[in-house]
C-alpha atoms as a PDB file:
ATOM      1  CA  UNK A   1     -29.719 -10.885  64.220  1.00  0.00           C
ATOM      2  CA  UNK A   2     -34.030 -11.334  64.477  1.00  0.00           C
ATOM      3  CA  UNK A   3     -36.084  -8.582  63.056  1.00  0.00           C
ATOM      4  CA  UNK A   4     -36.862  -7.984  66.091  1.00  0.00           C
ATOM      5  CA  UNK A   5     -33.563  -7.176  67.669  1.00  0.00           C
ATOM      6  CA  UNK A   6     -32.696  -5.394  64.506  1.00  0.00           C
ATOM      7  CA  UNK A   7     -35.543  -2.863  64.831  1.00  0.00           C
ATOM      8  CA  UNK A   8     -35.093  -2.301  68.145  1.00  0.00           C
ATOM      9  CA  UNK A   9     -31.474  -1.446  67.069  1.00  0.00           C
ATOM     10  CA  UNK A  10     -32.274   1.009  64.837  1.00  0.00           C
ATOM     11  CA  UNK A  11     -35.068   2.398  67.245  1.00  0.00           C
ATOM     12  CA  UNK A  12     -32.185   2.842  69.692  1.00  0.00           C
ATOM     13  CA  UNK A  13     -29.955   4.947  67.167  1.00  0.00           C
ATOM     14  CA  UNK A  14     -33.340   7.117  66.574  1.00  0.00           C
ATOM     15  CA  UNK A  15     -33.089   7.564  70.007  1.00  0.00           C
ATOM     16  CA  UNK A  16     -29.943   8.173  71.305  1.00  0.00           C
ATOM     17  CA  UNK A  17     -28.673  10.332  67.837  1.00  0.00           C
ATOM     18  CA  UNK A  18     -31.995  12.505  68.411  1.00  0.00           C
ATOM     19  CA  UNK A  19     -31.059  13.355  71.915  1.00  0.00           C
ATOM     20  CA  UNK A  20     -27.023  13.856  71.303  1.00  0.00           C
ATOM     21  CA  UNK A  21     -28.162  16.247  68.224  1.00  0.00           C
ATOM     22  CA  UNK A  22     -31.119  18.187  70.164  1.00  0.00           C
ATOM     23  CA  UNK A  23     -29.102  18.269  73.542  1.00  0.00           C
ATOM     24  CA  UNK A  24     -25.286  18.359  73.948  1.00  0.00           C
ATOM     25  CA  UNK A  25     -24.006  18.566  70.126  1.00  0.00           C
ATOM     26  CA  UNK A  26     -26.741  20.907  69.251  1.00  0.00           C
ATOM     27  CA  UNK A  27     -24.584  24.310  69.911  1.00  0.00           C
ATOM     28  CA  UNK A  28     -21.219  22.687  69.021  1.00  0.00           C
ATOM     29  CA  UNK A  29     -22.120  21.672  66.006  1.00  0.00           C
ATOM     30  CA  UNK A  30     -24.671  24.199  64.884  1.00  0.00           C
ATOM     31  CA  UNK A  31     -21.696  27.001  65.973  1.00  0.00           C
ATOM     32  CA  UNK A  32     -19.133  24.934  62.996  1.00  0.00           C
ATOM     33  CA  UNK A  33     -21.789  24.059  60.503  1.00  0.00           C
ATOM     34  CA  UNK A  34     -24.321  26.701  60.279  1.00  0.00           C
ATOM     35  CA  UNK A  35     -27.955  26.739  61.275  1.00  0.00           C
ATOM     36  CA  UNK A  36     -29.458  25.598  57.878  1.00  0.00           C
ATOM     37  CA  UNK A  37     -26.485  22.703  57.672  1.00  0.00           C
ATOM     38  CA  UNK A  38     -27.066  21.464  60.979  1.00  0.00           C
ATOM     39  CA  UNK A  39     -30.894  21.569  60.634  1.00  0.00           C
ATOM     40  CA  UNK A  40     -30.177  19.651  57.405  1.00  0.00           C
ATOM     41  CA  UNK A  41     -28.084  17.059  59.083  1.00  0.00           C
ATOM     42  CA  UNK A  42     -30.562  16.700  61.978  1.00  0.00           C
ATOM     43  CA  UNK A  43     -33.208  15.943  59.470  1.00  0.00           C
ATOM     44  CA  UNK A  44     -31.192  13.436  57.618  1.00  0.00           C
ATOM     45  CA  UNK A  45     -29.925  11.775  60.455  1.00  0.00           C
ATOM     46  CA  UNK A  46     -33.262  11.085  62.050  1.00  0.00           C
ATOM     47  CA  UNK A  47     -35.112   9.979  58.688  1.00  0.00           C
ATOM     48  CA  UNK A  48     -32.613   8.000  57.780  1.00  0.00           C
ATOM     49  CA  UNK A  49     -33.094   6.043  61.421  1.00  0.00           C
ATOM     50  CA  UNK A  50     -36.527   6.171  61.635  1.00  0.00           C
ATOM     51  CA  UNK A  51     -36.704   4.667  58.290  1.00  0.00           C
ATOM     52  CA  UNK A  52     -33.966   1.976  59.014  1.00  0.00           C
ATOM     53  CA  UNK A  53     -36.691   0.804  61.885  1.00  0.00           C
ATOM     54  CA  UNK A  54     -39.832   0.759  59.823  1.00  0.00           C
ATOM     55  CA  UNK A  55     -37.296  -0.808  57.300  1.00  0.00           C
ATOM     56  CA  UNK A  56     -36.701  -3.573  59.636  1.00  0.00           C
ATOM     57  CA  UNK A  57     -40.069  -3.755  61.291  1.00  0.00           C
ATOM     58  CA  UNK A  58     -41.525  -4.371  57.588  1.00  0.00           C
ATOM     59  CA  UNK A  59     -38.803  -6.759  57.140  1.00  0.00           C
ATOM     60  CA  UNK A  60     -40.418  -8.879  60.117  1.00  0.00           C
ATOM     61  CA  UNK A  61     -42.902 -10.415  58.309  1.00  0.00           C
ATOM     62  CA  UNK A  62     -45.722 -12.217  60.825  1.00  0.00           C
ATOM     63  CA  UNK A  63     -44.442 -12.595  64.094  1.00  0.00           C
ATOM     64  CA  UNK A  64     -45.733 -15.047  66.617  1.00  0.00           C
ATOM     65  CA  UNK A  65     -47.792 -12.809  69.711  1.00  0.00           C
ATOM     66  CA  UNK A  66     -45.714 -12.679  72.647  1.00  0.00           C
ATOM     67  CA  UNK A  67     -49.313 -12.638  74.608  1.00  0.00           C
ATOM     68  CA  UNK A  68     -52.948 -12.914  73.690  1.00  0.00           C
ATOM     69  CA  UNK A  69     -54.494  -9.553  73.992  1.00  0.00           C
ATOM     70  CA  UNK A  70     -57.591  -9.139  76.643  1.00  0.00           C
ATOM     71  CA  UNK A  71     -60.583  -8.770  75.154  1.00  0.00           C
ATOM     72  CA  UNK A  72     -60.810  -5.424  76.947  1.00  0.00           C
ATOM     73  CA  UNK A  73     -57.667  -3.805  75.671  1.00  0.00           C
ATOM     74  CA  UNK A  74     -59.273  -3.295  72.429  1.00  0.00           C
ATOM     75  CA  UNK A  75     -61.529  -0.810  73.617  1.00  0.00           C
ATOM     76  CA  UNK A  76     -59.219   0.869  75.979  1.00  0.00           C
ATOM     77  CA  UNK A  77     -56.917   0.962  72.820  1.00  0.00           C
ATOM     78  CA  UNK A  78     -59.691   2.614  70.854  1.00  0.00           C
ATOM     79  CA  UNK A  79     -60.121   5.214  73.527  1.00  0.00           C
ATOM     80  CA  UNK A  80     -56.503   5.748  74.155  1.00  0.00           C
ATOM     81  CA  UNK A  81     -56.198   6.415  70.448  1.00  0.00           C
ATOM     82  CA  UNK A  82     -58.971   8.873  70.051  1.00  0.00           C
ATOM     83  CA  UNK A  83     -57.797  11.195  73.079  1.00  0.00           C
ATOM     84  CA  UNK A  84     -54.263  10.558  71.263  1.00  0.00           C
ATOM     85  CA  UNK A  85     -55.232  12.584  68.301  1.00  0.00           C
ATOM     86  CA  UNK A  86     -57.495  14.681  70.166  1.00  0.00           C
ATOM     87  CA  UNK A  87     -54.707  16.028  71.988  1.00  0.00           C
ATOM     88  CA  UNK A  88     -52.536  15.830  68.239  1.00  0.00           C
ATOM     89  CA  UNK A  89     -54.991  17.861  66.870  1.00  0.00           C
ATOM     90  CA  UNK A  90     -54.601  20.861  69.547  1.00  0.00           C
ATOM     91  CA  UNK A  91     -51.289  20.400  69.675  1.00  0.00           C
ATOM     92  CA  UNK A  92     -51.362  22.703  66.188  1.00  0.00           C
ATOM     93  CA  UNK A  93     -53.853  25.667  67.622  1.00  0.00           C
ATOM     94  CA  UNK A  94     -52.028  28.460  68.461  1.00  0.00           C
ATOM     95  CA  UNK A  95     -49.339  27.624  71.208  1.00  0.00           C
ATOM     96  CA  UNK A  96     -49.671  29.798  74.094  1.00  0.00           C
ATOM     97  CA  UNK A  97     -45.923  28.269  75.447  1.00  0.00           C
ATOM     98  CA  UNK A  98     -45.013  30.304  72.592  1.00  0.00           C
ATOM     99  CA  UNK A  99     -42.359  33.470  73.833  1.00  0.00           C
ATOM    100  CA  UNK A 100     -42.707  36.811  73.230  1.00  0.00           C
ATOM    101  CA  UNK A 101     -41.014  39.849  75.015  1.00  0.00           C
ATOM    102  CA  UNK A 102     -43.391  42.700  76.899  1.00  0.00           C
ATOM    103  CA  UNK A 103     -42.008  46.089  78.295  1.00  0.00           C
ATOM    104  CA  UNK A 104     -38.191  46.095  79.111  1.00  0.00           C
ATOM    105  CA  UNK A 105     -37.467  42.971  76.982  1.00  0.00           C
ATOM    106  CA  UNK A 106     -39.096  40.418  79.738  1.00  0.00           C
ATOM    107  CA  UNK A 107     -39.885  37.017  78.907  1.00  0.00           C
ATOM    108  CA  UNK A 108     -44.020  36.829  78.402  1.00  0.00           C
ATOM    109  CA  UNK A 109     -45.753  33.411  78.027  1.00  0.00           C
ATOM    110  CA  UNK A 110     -49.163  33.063  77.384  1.00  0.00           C
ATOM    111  CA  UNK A 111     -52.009  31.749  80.093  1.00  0.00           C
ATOM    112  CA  UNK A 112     -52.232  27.876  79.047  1.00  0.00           C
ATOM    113  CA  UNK A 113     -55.535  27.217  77.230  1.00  0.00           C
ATOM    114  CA  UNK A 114     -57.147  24.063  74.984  1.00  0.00           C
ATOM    115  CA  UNK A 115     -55.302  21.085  75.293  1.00  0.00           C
ATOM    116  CA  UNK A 116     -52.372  22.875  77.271  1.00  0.00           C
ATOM    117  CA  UNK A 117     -55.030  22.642  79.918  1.00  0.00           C
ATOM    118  CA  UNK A 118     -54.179  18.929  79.697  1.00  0.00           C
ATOM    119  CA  UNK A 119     -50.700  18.438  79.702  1.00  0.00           C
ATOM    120  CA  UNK A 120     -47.644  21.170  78.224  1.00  0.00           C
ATOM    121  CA  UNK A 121     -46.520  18.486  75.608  1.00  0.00           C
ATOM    122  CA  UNK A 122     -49.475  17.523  74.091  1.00  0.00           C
ATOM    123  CA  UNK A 123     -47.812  16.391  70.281  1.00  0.00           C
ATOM    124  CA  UNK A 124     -45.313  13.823  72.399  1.00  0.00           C
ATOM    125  CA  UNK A 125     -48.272  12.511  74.586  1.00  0.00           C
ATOM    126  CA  UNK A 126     -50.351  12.001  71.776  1.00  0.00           C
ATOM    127  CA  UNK A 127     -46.979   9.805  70.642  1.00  0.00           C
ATOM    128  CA  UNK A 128     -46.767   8.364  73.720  1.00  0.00           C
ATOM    129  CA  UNK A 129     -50.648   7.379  74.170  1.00  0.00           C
ATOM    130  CA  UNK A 130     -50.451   5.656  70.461  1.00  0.00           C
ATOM    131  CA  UNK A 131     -47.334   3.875  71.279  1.00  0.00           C
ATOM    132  CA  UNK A 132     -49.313   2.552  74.262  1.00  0.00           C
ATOM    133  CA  UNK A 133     -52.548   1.696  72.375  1.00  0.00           C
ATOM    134  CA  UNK A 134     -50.588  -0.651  70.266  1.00  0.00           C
ATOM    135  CA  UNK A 135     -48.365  -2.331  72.957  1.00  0.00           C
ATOM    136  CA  UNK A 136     -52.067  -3.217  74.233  1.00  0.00           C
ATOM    137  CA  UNK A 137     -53.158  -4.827  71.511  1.00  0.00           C
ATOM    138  CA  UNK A 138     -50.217  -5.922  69.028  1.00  0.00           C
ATOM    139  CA  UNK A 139     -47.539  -7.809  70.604  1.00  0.00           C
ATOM    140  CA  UNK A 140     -45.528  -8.631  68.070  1.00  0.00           C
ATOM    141  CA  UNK A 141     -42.327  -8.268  68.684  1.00  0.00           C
ATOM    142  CA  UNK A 142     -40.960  -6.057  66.279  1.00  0.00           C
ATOM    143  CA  UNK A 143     -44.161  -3.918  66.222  1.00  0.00           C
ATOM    144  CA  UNK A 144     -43.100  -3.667  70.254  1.00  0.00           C
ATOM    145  CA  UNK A 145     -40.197  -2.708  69.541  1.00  0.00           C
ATOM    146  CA  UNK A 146     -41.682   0.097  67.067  1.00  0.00           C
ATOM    147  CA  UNK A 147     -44.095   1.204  70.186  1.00  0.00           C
ATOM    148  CA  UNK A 148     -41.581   1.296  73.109  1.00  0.00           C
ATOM    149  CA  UNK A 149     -39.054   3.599  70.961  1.00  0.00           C
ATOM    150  CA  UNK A 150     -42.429   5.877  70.253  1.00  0.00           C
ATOM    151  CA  UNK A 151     -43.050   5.949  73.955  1.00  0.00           C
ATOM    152  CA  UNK A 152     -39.274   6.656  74.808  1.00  0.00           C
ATOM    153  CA  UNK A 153     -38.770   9.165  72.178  1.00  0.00           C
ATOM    154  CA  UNK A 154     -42.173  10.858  73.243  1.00  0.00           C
ATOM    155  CA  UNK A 155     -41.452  10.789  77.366  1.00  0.00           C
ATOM    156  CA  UNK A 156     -37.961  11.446  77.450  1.00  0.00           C
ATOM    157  CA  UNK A 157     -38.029  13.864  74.601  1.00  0.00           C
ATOM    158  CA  UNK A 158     -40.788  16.153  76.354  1.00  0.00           C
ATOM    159  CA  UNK A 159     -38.240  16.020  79.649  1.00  0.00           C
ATOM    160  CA  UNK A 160     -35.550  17.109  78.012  1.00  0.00           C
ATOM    161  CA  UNK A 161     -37.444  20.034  76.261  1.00  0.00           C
ATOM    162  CA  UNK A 162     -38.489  20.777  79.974  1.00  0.00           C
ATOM    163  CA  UNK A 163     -34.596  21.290  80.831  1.00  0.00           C
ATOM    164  CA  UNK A 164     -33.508  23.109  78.458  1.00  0.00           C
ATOM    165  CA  UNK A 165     -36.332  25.594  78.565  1.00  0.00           C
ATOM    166  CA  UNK A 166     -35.716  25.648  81.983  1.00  0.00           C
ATOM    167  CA  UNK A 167     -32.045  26.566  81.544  1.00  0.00           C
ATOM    168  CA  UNK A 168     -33.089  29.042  78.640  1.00  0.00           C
ATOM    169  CA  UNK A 169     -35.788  30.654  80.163  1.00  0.00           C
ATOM    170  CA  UNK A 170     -35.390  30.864  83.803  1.00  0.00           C
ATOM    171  CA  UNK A 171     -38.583  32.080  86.160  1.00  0.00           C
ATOM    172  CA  UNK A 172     -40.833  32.623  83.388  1.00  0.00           C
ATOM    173  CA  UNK A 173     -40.857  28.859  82.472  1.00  0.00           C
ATOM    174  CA  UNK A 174     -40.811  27.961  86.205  1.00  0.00           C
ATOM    175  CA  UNK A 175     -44.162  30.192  85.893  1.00  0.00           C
ATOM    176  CA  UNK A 176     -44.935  28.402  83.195  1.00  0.00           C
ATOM    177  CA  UNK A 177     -44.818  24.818  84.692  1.00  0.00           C
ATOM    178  CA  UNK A 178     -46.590  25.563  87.950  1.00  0.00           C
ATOM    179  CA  UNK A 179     -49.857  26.132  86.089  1.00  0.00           C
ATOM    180  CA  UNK A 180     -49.572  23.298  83.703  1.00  0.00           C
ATOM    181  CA  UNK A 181     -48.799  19.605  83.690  1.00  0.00           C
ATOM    182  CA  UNK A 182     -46.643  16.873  82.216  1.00  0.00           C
ATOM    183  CA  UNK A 183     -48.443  14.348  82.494  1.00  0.00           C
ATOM    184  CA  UNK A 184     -52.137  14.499  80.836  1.00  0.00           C
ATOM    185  CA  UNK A 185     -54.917  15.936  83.792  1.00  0.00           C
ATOM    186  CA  UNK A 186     -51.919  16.051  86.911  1.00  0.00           C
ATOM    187  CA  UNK A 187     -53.725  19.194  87.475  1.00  0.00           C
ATOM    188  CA  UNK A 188     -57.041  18.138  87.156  1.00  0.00           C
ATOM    189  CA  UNK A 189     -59.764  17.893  84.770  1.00  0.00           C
ATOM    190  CA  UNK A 190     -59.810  19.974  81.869  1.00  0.00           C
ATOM    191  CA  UNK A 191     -61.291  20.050  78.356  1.00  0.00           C
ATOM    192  CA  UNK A 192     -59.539  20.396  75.252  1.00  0.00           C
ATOM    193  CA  UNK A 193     -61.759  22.942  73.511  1.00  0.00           C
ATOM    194  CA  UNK A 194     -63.731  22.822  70.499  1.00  0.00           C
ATOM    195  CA  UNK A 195     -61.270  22.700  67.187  1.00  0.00           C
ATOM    196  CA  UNK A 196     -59.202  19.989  68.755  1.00  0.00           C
ATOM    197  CA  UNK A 197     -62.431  17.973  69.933  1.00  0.00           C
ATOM    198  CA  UNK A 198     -63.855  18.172  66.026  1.00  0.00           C
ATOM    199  CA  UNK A 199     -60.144  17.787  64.464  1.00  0.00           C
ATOM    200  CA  UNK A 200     -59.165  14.993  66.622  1.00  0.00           C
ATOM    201  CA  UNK A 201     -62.118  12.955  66.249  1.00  0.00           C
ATOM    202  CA  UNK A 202     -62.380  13.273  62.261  1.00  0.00           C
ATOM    203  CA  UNK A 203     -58.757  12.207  62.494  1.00  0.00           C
ATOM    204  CA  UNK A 204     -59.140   9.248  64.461  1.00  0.00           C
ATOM    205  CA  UNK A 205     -61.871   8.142  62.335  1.00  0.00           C
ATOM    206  CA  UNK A 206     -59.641   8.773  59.128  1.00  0.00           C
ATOM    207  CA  UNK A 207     -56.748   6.927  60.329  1.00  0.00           C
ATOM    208  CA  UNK A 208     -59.047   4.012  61.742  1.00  0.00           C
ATOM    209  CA  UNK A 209     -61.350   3.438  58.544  1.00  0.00           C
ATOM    210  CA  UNK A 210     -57.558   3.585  56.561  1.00  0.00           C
ATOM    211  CA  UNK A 211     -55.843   0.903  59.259  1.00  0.00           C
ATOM    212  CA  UNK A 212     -55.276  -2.355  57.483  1.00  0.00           C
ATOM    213  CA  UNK A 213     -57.259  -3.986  60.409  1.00  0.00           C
ATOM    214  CA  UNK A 214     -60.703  -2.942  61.196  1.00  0.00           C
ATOM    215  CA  UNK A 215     -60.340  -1.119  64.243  1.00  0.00           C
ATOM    216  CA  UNK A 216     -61.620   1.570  66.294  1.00  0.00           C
ATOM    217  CA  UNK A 217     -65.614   2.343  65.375  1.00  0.00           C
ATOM    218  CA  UNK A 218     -65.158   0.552  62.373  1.00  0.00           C
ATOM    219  CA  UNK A 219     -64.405  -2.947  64.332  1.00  0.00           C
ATOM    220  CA  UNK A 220     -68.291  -2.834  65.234  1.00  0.00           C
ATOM    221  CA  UNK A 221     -69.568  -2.893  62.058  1.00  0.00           C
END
């Protein structure tokens, strides 16, 4: 088997073992194992395939480009990136999706604000956006297949947290998603805010000057 097809193996048992243990064996086998042992196994279970991947995907070596990158995907990468931790940043300021319970024990979510103004799953689109950033502009093949499980994990993660909260939470998450967005801006412009502005934009700079390529801002110097 290539490195290739070996990472995207074990990107596909990230997958697939993530959804099974967050959708349809959650309950069953939270109810026989405990909370704390089934949060344990979840844990293991996903480092173990996560790591198998980047396990493989170091494995690769240099890999011959599948394409030759256009000279303008490295600045749409750059920018992709930035409003990637931007929205990664926010994604930690007080989450007004959060539940709490008013008078009479009614479900009570917050009005959305900061980057929930852009999209309601701002941590996996800042996944997804990353994923897409280096699909752009490293087409290796095992560093695709890296990417693509990113951007499947991220997309059809957030969807599935969208059911189940729908199933959990009834009107008051159908309020919820008619005044925000899955995908980033589908309900127009809106700014992040302030802290995840300045948060994002130290990060992206952090995690550019430390990329073993000089990329981002750095790339011009």
């Amino acid at each position: 088997m290539s490195a290739a097809a070996l990472t995207a193996a074990f990107g596909a048992a990230f997958v697939a073992t993530h959804l099974l243990l967050s959708h349809p064996l959650r309950q069953p086998l939270a109810k026989r194992l405990g909370a704390k042992a089934f949060q344990g196994l979840y844990s293991l279970v996903a480092l173990a395939t996560f790591g198998a991947m980047i396990w493989a995907r170091k494995g690769a070596g240099a890999e011959g480009w599948l394409w030759q990158p256009p000279a303008w995907g490295w600045p749409l990468a750059a920018v992709l990136t930035w409003f990637a931790t931007i929205l990664l940043a926010g994604s930690f300021v007080r989450n007004p999706a959060m539940v709490t319970f008013g008078p009479g024990s009614e479900i009570v979510i917050g009005e959305p604000r900061g980057v929930m103004r852009i999209t309601r799953h701002p941590m996996m689109w800042s996944f997804a956006l990353w994923a897409v950033s280096h699909m752009l502009v490293h087409p290796e093949p095992s560093a695709l297949a890296v990417a693509i499980t990113v951007l499947v994990m991220a997309l059809v993660g957030s969807a599935g947290q969208d059911v189940k909260k729908r199933r959990h939470l009834g009107d008051a998450w159908a309020t919820w998603v008619a005044r925000t967005s899955f995908v980033p801006f589908g309900r127009g412009l809106a700014l992040p805010g302030w802290p995840a502005f300045i948060g994002g934009t130290l990060l992206f700079l952090a995690a550019t000057w430390l990329h073993p390529l000089p990329v981002g801002v750095w790339a011009l110097s």
